[in-house]
Protein backbone atom coordinates (compact mmCIF):
# COMPACT_ATOMS: atom_id res chain seq x y z
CA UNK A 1 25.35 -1.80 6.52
CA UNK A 2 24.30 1.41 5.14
CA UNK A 3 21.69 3.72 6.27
CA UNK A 4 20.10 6.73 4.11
CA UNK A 5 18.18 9.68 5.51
CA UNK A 6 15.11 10.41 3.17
CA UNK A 7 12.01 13.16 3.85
CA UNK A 8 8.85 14.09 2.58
CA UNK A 9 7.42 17.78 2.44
CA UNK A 10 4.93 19.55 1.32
CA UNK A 11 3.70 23.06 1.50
CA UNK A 12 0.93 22.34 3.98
CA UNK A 13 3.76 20.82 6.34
CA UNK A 14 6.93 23.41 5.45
CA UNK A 15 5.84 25.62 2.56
CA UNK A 16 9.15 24.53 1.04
CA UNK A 17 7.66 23.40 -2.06
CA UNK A 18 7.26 19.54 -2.40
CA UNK A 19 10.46 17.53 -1.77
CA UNK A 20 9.61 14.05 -2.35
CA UNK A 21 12.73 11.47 -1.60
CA UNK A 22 10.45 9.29 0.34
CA UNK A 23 8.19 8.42 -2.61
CA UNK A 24 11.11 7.91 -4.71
CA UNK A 25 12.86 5.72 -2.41
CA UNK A 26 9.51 3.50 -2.16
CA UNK A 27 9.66 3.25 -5.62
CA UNK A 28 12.88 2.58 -6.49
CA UNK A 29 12.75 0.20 -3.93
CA UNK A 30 9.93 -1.84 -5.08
CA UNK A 31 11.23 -1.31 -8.97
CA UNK A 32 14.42 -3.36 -7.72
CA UNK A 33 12.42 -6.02 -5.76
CA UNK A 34 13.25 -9.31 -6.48
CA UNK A 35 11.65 -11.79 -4.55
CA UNK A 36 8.78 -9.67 -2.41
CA UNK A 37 7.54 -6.22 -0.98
CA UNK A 38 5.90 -6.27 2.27
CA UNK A 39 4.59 -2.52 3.16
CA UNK A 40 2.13 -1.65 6.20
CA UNK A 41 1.30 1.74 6.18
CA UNK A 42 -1.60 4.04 7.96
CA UNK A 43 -2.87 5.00 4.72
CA UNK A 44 -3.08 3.70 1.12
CA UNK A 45 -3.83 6.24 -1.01
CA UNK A 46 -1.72 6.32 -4.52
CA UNK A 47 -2.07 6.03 -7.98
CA UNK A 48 -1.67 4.17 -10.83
CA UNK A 49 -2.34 6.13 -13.63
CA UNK A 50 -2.77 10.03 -13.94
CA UNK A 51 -5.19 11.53 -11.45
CA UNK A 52 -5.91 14.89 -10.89
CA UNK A 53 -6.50 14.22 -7.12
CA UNK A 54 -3.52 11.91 -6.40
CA UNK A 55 -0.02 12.54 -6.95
CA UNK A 56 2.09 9.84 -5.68
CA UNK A 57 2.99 6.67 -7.61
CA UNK A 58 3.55 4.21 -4.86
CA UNK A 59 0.72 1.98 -7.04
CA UNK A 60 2.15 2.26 -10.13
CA UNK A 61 5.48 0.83 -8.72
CA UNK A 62 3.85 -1.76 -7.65
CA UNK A 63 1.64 -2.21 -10.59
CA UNK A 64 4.64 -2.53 -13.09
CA UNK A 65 6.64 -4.74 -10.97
CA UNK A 66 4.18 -7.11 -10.87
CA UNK A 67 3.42 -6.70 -14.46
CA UNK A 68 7.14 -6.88 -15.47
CA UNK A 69 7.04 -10.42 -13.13
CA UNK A 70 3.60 -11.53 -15.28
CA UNK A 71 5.51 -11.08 -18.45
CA UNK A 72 8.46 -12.33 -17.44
CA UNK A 73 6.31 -16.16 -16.34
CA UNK A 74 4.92 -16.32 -19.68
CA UNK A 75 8.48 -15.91 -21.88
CA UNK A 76 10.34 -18.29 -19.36
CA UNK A 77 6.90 -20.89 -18.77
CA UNK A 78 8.05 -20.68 -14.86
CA UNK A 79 5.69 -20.24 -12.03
CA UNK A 80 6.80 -16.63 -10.12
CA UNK A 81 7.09 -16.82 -6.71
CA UNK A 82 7.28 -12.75 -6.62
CA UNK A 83 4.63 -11.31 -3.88
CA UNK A 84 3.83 -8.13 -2.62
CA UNK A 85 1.84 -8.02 0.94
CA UNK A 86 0.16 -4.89 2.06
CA UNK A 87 -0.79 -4.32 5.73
CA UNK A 88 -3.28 -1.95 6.44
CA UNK A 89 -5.62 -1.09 9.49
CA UNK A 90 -9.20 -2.17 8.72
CA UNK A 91 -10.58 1.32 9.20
CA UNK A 92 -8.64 4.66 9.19
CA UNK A 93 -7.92 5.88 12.93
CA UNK A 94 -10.48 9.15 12.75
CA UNK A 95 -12.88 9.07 15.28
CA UNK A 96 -16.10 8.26 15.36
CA UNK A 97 -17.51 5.83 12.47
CA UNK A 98 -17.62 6.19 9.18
CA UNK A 99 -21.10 6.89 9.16
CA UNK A 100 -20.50 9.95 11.06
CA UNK A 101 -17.02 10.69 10.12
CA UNK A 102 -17.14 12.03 6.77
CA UNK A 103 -13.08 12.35 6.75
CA UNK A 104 -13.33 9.10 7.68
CA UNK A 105 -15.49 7.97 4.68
CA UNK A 106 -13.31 10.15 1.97
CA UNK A 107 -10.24 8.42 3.33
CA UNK A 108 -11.75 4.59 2.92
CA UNK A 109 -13.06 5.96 -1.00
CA UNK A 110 -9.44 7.30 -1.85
CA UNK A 111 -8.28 3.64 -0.38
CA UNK A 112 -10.82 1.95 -2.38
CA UNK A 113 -10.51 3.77 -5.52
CA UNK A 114 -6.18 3.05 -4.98
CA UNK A 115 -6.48 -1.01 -4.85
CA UNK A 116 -9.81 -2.38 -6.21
CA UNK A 117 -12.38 0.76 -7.49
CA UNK A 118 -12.11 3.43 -10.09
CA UNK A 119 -13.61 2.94 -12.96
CA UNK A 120 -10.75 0.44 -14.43
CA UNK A 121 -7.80 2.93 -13.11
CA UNK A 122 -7.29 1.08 -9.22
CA UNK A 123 -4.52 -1.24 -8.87
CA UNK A 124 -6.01 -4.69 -8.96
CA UNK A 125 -7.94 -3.26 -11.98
CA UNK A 126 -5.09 -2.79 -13.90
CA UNK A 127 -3.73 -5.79 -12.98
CA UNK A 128 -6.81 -7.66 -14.08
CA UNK A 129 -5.90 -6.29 -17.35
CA UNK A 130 -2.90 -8.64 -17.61
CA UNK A 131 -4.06 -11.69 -15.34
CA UNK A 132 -7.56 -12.97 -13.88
CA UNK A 133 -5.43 -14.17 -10.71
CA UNK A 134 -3.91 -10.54 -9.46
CA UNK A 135 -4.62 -12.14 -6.15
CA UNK A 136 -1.19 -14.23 -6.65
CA UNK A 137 0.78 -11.63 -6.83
CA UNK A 138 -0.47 -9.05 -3.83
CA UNK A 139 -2.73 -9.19 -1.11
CA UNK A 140 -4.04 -7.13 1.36
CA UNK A 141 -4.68 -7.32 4.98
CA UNK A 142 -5.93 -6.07 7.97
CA UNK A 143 -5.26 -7.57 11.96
CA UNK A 144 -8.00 -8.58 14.24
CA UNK A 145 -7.05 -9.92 17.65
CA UNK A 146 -9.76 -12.14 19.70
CA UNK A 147 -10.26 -13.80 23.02
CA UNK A 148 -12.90 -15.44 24.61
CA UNK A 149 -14.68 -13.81 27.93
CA UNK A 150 -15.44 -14.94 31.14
CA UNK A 151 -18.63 -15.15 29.75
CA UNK A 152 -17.37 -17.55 26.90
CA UNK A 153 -18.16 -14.86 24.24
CA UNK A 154 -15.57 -14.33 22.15
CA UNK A 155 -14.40 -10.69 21.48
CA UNK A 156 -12.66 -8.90 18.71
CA UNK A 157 -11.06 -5.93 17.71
CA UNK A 158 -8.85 -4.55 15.24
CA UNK A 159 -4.94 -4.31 15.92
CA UNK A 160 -4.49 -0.56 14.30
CA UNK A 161 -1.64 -0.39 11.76
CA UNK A 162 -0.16 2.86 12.75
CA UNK A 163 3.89 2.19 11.35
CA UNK A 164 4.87 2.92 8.51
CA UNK A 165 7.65 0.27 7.10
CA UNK A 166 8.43 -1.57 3.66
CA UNK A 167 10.95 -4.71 3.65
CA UNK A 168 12.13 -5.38 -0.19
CA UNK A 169 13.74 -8.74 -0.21
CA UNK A 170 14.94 -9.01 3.55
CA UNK A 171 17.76 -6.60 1.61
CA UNK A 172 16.03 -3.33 2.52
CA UNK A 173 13.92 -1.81 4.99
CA UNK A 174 12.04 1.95 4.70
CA UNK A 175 11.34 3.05 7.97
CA UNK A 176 9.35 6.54 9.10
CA UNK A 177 6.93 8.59 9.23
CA UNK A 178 5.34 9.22 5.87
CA UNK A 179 2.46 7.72 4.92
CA UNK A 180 1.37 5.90 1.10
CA UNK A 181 -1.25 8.87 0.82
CA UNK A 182 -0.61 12.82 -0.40
């Protein structure tokens, strides 16, 4: 077994200029995946192409792995069984709603806009570039939990996300604090 110590800075949180070994080890990580990539994070905010907003390239990554996988099932005629699986609360932990919360609301656009909205630049996007079934290659989720009441209602609420973990392959595991967002 071997471990590695990685960290993620930025001027806001050390004014030591931006050291960035956690992004790097996500995507060298995901890069080398062979079989799957199962991440559940806080936040999902990346990029797959250049942005002026976004810096990190957790999406892209992802984005060329599973385009790399796509090209490699047509030249071989063989059905991939490569999957990525992203876990992610249904809506950010801010308070109040996002009606009200306008951090909350930026933070669900920058999410949209990094898997399924931006103008042809999000991640399944791209990926519809290449295949009309991105869908078999990456999905993402939220958790609800329910029970029924005395009352026989049933109730339901969302089971907040608040780790931040990726298993590559049952070969690798990135565990911390640092979240998919800048």
């Amino acid at each position: 077994c071997t471990c590695q110590v990685v960290r993620s800075i930025d001027k806001w949180s050390g004014d030591l200029g931006n050291e960035r070994s956690i992004e790097e080890a996500y995507v060298r990580l995901i890069q080398g995946a062979q079989h799957y990539v199962h991440i559940e994070n806080q936040f999902f905010v990346s990029a797959c192409e250049g942005s002026d907003e976004v810096e990190n390239r957790v999406t892209k990554a992802i984005k060329d792995r599973i385009i790399q996988e796509i090209n490699n099932e047509k030249r071989n005629k063989v059905s991939s069984k490569f999957r990525v699986v992203v876990i992610l609360p249904l809506l950010p932990g801010l308070p109040g709603s996002p009606q009200v919360n306008a951090s909350k609301r930026m933070l669900l656009h920058l999410q949209y806009q990094t898997i399924c909205r931006n103008n042809g630049a999000s991640l399944l996007e791209k990926l519809r570039e290449v295949t009309d079934t991105p869908e078999k290659y990456i999905g993402f989720y939220g958790l609800r939990q329910w029970g029924r009441m005395p009352d026989h209602l049933v109730r339901q609420e969302q089971i907040y996300i608040h780790g931040k973990l990726m298993i590559v392959d049952d070969r690798h595991i990135l565990c911390g604090s640092a979240n998919i967002n800048d």
